[in-house]
Protein backbone atom coordinates (compact mmCIF):
# COMPACT_ATOMS: atom_id res chain seq x y z
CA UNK A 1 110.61 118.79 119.82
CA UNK A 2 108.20 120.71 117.38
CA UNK A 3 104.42 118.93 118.15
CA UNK A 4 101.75 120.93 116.97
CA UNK A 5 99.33 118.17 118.50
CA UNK A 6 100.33 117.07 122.30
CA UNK A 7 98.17 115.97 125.52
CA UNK A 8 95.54 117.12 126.78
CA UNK A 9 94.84 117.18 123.07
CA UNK A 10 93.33 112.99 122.42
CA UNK A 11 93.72 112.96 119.08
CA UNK A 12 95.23 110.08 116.75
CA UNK A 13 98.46 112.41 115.94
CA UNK A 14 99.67 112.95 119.65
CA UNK A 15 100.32 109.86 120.96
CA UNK A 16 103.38 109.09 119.06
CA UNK A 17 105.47 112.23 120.22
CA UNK A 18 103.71 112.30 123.41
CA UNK A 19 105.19 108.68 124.14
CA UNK A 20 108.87 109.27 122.92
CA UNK A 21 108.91 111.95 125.06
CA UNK A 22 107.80 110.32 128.11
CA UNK A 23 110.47 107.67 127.87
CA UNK A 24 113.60 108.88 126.36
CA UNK A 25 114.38 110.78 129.62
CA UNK A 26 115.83 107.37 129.97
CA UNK A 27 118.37 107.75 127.82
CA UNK A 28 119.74 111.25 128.93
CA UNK A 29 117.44 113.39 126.75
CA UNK A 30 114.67 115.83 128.45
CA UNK A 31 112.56 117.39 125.16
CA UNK A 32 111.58 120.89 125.37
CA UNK A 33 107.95 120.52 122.95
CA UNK A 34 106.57 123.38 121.21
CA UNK A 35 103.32 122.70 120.54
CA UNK A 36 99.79 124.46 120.02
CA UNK A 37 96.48 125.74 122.54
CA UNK A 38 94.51 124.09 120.04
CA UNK A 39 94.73 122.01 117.15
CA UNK A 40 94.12 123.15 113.47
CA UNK A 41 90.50 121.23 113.94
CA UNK A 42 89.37 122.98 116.53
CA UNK A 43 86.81 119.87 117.60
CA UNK A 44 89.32 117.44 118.83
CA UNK A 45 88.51 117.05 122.51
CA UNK A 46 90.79 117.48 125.31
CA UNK A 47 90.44 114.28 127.69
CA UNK A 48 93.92 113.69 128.27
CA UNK A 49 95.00 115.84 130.62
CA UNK A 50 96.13 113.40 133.03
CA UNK A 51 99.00 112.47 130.34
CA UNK A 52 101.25 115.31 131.19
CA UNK A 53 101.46 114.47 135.00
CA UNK A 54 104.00 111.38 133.16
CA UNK A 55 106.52 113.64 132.09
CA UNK A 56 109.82 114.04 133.32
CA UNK A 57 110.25 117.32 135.52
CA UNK A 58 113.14 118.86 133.31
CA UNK A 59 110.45 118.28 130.46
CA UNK A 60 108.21 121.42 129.81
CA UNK A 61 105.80 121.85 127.47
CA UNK A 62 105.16 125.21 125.66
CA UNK A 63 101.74 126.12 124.08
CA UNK A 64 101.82 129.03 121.68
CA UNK A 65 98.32 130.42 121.05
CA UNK A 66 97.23 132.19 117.84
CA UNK A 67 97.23 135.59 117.83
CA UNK A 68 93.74 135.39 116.29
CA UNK A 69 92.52 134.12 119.69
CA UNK A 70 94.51 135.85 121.85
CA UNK A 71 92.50 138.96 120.39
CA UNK A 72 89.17 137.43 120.45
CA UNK A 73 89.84 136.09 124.24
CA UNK A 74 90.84 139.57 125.53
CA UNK A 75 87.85 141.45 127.58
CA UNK A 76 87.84 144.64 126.50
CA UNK A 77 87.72 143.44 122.80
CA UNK A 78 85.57 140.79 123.48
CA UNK A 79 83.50 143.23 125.53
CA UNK A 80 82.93 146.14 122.24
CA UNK A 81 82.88 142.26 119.99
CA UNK A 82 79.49 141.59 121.60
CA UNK A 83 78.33 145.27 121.49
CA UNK A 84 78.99 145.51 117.85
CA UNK A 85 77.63 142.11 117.21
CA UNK A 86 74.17 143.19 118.95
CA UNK A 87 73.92 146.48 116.47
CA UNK A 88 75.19 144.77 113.26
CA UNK A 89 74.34 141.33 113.41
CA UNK A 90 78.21 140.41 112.71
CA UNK A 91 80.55 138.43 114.81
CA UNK A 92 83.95 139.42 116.14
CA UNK A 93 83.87 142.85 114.32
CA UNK A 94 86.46 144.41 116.13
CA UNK A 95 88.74 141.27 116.47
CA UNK A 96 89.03 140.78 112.99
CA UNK A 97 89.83 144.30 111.94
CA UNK A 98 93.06 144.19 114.46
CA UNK A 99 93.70 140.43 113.16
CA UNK A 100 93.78 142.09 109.34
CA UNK A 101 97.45 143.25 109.87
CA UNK A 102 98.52 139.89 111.27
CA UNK A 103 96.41 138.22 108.22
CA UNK A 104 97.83 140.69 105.56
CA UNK A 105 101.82 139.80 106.75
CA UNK A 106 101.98 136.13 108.21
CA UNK A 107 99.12 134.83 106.86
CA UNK A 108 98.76 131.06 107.91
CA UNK A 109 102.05 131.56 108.46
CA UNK A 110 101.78 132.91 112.25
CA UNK A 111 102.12 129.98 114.03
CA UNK A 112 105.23 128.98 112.33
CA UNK A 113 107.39 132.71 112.82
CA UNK A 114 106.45 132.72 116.27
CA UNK A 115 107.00 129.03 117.14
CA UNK A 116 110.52 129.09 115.78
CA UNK A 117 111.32 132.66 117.36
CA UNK A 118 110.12 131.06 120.57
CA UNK A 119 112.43 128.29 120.10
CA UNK A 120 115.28 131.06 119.47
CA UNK A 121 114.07 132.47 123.02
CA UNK A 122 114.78 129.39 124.81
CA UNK A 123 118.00 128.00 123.18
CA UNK A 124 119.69 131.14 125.01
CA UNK A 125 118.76 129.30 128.44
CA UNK A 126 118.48 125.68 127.36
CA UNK A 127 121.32 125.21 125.18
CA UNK A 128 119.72 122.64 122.67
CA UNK A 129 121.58 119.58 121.19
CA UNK A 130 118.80 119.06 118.10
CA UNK A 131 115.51 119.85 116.68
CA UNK A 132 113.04 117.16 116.50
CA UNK A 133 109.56 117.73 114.63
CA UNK A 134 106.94 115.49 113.66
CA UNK A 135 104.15 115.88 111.09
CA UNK A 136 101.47 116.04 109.88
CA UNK A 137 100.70 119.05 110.91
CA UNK A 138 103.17 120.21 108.35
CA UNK A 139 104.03 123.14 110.20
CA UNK A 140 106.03 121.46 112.39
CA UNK A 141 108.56 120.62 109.56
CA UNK A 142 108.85 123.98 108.86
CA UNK A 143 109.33 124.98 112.24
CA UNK A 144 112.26 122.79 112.46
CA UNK A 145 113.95 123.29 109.24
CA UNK A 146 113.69 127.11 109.71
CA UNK A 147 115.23 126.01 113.67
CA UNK A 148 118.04 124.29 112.93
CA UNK A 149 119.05 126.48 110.21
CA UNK A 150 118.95 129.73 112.49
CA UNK A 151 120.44 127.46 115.26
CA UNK A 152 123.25 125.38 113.38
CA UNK A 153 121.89 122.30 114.86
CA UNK A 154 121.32 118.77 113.43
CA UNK A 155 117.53 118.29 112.50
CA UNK A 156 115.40 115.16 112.77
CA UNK A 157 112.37 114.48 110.49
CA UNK A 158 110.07 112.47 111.69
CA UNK A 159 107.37 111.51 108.74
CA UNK A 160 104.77 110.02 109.95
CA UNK A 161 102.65 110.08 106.32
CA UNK A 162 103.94 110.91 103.21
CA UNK A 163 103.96 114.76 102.37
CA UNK A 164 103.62 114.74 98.86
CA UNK A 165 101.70 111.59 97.38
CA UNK A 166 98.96 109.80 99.08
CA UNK A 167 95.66 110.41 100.55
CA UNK A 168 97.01 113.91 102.59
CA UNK A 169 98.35 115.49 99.22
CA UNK A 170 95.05 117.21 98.35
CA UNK A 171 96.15 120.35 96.73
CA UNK A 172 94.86 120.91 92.76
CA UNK A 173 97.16 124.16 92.15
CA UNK A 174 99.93 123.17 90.41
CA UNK A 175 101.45 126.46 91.22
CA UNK A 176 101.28 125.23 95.60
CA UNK A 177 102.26 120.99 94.62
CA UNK A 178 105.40 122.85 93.08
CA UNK A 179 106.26 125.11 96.11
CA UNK A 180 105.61 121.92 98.29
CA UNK A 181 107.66 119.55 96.24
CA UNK A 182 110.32 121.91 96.75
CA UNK A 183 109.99 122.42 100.55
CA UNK A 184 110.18 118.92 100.67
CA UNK A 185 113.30 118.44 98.87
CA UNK A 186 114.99 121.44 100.80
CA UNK A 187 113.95 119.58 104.04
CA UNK A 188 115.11 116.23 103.37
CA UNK A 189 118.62 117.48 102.03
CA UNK A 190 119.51 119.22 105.09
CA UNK A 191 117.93 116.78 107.47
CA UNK A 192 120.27 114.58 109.17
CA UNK A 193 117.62 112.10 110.33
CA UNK A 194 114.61 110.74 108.34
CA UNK A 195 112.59 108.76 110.70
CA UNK A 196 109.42 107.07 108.96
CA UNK A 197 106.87 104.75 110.89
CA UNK A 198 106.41 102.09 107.90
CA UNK A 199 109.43 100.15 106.13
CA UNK A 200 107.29 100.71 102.97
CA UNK A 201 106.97 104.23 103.19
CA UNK A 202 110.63 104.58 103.52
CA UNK A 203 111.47 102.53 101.20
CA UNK A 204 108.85 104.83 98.95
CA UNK A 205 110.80 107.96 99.69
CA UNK A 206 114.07 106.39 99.28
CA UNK A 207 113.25 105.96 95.80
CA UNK A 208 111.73 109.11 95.31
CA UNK A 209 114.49 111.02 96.70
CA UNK A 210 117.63 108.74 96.44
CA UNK A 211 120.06 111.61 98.24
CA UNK A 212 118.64 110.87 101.51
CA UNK A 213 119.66 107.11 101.61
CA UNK A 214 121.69 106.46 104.14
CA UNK A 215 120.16 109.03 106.50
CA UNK A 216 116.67 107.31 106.56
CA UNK A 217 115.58 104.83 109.35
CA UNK A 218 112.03 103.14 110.27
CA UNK A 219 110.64 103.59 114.00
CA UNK A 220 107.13 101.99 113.82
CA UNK A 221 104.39 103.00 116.37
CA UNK A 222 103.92 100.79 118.93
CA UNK A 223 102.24 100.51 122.59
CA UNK A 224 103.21 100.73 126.29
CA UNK A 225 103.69 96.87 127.45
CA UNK A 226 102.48 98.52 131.20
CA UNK A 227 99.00 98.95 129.33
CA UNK A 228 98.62 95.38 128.03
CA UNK A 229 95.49 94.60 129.68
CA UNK A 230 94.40 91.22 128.05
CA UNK A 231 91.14 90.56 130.09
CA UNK A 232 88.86 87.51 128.74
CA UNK A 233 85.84 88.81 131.10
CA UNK A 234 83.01 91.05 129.76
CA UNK A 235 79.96 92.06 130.36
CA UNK A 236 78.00 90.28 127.63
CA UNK A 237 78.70 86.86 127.18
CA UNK A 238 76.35 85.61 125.36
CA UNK A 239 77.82 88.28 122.41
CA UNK A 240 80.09 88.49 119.66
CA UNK A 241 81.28 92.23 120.60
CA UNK A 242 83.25 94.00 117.62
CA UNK A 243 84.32 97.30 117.88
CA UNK A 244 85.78 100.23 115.62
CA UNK A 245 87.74 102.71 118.19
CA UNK A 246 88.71 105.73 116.68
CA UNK A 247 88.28 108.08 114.09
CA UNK A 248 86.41 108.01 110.91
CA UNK A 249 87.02 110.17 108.00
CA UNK A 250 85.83 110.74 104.38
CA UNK A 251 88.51 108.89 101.84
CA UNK A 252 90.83 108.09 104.69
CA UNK A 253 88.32 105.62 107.14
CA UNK A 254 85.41 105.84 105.41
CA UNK A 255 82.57 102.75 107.09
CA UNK A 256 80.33 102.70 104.55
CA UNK A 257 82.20 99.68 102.44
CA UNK A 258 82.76 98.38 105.56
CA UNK A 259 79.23 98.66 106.96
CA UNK A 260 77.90 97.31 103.38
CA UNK A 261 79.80 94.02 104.08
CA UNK A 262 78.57 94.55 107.40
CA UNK A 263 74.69 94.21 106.64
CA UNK A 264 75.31 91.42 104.18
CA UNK A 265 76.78 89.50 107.06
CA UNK A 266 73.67 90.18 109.52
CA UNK A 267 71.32 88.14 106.27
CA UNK A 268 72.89 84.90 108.42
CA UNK A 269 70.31 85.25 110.93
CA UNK A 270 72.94 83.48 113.36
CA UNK A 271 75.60 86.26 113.11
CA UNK A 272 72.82 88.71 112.96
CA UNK A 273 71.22 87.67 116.44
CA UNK A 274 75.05 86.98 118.02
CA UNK A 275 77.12 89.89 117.39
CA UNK A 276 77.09 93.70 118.50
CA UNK A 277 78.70 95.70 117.01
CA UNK A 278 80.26 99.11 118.49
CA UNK A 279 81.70 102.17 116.91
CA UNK A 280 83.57 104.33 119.49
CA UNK A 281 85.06 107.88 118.60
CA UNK A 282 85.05 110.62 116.54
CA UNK A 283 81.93 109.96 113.97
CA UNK A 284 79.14 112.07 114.16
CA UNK A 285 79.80 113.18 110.91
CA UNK A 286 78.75 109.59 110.23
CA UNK A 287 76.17 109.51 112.96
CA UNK A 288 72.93 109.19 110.46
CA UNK A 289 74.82 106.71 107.66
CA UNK A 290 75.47 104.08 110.45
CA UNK A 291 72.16 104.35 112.08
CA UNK A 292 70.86 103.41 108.63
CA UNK A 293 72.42 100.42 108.68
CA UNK A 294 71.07 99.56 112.46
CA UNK A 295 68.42 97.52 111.42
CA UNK A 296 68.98 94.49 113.30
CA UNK A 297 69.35 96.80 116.21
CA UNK A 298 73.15 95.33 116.70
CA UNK A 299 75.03 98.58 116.42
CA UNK A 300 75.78 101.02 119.05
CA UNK A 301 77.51 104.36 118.60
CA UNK A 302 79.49 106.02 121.27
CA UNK A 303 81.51 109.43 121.49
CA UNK A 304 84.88 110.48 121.85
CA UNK A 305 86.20 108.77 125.16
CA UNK A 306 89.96 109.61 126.80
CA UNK A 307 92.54 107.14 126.00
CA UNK A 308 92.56 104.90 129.45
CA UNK A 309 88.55 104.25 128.48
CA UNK A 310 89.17 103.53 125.04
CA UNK A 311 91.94 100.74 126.48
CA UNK A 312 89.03 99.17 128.72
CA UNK A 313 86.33 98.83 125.73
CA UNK A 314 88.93 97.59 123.57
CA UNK A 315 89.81 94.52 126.24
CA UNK A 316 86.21 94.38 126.58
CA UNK A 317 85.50 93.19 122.47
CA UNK A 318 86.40 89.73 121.08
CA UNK A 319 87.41 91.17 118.25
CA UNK A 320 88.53 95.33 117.14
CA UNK A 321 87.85 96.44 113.48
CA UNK A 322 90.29 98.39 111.46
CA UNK A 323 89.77 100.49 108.33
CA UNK A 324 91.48 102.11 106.32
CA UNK A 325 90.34 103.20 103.02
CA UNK A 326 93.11 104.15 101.56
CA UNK A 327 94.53 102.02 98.05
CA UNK A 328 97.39 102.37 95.74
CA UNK A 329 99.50 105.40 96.34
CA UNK A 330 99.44 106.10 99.96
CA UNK A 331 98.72 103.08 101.04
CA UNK A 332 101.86 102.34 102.46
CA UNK A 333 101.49 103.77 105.80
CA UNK A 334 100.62 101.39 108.58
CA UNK A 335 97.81 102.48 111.08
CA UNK A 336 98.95 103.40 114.84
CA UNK A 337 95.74 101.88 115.89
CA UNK A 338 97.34 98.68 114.80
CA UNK A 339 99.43 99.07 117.28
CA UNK A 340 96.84 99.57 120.00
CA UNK A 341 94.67 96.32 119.33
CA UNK A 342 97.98 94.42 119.58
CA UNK A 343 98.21 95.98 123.10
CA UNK A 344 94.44 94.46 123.81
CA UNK A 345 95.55 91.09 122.23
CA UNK A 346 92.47 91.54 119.95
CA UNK A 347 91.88 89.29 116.36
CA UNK A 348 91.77 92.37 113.96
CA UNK A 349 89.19 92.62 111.40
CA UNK A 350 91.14 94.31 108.51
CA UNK A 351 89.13 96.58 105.87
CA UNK A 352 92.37 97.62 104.43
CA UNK A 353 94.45 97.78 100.97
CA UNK A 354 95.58 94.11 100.66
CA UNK A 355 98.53 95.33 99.49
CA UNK A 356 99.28 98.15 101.58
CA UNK A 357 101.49 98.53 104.76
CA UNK A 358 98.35 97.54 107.76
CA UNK A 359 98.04 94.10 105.26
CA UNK A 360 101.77 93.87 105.51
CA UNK A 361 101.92 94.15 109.14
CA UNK A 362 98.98 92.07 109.77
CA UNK A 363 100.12 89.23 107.96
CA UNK A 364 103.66 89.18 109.34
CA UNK A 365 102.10 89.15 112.91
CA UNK A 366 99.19 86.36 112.18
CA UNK A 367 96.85 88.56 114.24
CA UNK A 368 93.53 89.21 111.90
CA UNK A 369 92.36 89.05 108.48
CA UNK A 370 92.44 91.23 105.59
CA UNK A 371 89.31 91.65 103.39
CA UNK A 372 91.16 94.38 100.95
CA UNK A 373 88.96 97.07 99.56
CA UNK A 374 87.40 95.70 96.37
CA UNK A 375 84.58 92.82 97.26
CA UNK A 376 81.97 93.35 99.99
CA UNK A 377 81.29 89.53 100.10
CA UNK A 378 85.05 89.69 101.63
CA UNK A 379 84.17 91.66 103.97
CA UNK A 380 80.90 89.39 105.12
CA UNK A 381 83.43 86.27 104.62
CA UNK A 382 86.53 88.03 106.78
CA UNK A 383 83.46 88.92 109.59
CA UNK A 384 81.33 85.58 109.89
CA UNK A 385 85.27 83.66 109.96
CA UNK A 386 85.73 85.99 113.24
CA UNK A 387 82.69 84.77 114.62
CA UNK A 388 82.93 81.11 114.02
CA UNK A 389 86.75 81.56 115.85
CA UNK A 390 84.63 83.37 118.68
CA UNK A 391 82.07 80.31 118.98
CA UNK A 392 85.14 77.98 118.97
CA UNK A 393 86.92 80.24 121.79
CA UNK A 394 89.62 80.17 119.09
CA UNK A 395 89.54 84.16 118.90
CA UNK A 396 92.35 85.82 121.54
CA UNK A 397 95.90 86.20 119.97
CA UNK A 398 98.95 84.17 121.06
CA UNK A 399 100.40 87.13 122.75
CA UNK A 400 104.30 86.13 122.59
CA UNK A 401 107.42 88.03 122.34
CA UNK A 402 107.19 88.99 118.75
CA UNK A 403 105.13 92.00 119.71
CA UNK A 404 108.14 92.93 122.07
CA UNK A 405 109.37 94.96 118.94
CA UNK A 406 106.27 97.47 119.42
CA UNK A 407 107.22 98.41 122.92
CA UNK A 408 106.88 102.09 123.47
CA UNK A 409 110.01 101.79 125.48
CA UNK A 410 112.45 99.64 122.74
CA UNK A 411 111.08 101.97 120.51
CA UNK A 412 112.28 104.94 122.46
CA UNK A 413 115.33 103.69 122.80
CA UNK A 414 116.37 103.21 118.89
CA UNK A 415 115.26 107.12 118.61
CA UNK A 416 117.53 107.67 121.32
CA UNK A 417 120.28 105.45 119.50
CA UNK A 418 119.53 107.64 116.40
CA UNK A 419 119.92 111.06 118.28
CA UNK A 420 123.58 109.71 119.54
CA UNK A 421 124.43 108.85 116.22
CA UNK A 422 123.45 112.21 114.55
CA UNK A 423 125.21 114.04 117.52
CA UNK A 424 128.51 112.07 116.96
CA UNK A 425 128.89 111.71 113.49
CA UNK A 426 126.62 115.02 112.12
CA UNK A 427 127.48 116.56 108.90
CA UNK A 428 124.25 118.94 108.23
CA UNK A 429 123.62 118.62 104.06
């Protein structure tokens, strides 16, 4: 399994191949991950340690660490590093210069070479069956193509966003969409697997790339069913408590429409003096906008917390906010945080494409309210109709079987159903 994000690393892209691999030992298969020391943004905290003490024994976990670091970590160069930096002024003088030969060849490259040579290494003791690699981080899916090609094995894609539309697909060099457009098509041909976590996303690629129907399958995210915690005590109950738990990001989950229909809500002095509202996570690069909103004094920001806290404050809300400000192309992927308010039996407030795949989802399930992405008075109407179902004690879900789909463990099991498949009847493209 290629994972460039995995435990102790809490970060929204680890959770998925973190759980998969902590239940398919079930089924008869014990992953060998590749992953990294640290993830491409370097800021992403490391409270899940505790995570890893869940694996299987026959599962190990290997951690390659740039070379980069590995230079700037060692004493002796560290040691002349700060010498150099006291005379010149610069930083990491002598690091850099013994980098430049490693920056001149691989390039951003690095990480990929020596994960799949790595992977080489160990297939002459562990005797793989088939690469598995998830992305984003893109490098993974070269790390398995490149894998299974030098191994002769069958390779599983698991897309988890789209790689070349949507809100990740950033690049303006039409020289680079090209090359990636490419890599992408030599990918999918020889996969023998393409796993996607949204039935519209699939069906998206499908049409983009017809040649892999047939070989294409949809494995939402989900939750662990051992974690449903659906507690109706909380501290405050005299209080409407809402609560975004996550991460907020510039054009992906961006608050500010959000926190617009937020403040238009608060002008009904009832709502105002009633609800709290709590934003949990990763945004203090949003620190100062929110607190601008704060005037009613009903918003409270907290930091990154690990994963078993973030479970008790979301069983702790009435209701759990989602956003996702993302429309039209790319819209199609569904939120794993979705998946993780079902687990607290939470209403969801939706700030979401109306006609995108977390609107799709939601409205199958009956468990929130979409205000889609174009009128703030939808937003103030989507938030004062959670309220009035709080006052009426009308807000907790009908928890029932039909979230027994989203089980970590079902889940796990279909992959596992897949992998049989693609080991019996494999014919690499």
């Amino acid at each position: 399994m290629v994972a460039y994000a995995f435990p102790p690393i809490n970060y929204s892209g680890t959770e998925r191949p973190f759980q998969f691999v902590k239940h398919i030992s079930s089924y008869g298969y014990y992953p060998q991950v590749i992953s990294q020391v640290d993830y491409i943004n370097y800021y992403v905290e490391k409270s899940d340690a505790y995570k890893l003490k869940e694996l299987h024994p026959k599962t190990r976990v290997y951690r390659l660490q740039s070379i980069k670091t590995k230079l700037e970590e060692f004493k002796l160069i560290s040691y002349f590093d700060r010498l150099l930096n006291q005379v010149t002024g610069k930083v990491k003088i002598l690091s850099r210069l013994l980098y430049l030969p490693f920056q001149l060849t691989l390039g951003e490259k690095e990480w990929e070479v020596r994960a799949v040579l790595r992977i080489l290494r160990l297939n002459l003791s562990k005797d793989f069956q088939l690469i598995w690699a998830t992305g984003p981080a893109w490098q993974d899916l070269t790390v398995g193509y490149w894998s299974s090609r030098l191994l002769k094995l069958p390779y599983v894609m698991d897309l988890r966003d789209p790689l070349t539309y949507g809100v990740l697909w950033r690049t303006d060099d039409e020289k680079e969409k090209i090359t990636l457009k490419q890599r992408e098509t030599k990918y999918l041909k020889h996969a023998s697997l393409v796993v996607f976590t949204s039935p519209l996303t699939e069906k998206e690629y499908v049409r983009r790339y017809p040649f892999i129907s047939g070989k294409t399958t949809t494995i939402t995210n989900g939750f662990e069913v051992s974690n449903a915690v659906r507690r109706k005590d909380k501290v405050q109950k005299d209080k409407f408590v809402i609560s975004y738990i996550g991460r907020l990001t510039a054009g992906i989950r961006d608050p500010e429409f959000f926190l617009e229909g937020f403040k238009l809500a608060c002008t009904n002095k009832e709502f105002s003096e009633a609800v709290e509202l709590r934003i949990i996570g990763y945004v203090d690069e949003f620190r100062e906008l929110i607190e601008s909103y704060n005037s009613q004094n009903n918003i409270k920001i907290t930091g990154v917390v690990s994963r078993k806290e973030s479970f008790d404050l979301m069983t702790n809300s009435d209701a759990l906010i989602l956003i996702q400000s993302i429309s039209g192309e790319g819209s199609d992927v569904i939120s794993g945080k979705i998946y993780d308010y079902l687990n607290a039996n939470k209403w969801m407030i939706a700030i979401v494409d109306e006609d995108g795949g977390d609107s799709w989802l939601i409205n199958r399930l009956k468990c929130g309210e979409v205000s889609g992405l174009k009128n703030i008075e939808k937003v103030r109407d989507v938030l004062i109709n959670a309220y009035l179902k709080w006052r009426e004690g009308k807000i907790e879900l009908d928890y029932s079987n039909k979230f027994a789909e989203f089980d970590r463990k079902q889940l796990t099991k279909t992959l596992a159903h897949q992998f049989d498949k693609v080991l019996t009847n494999d014919s690499l493209q």
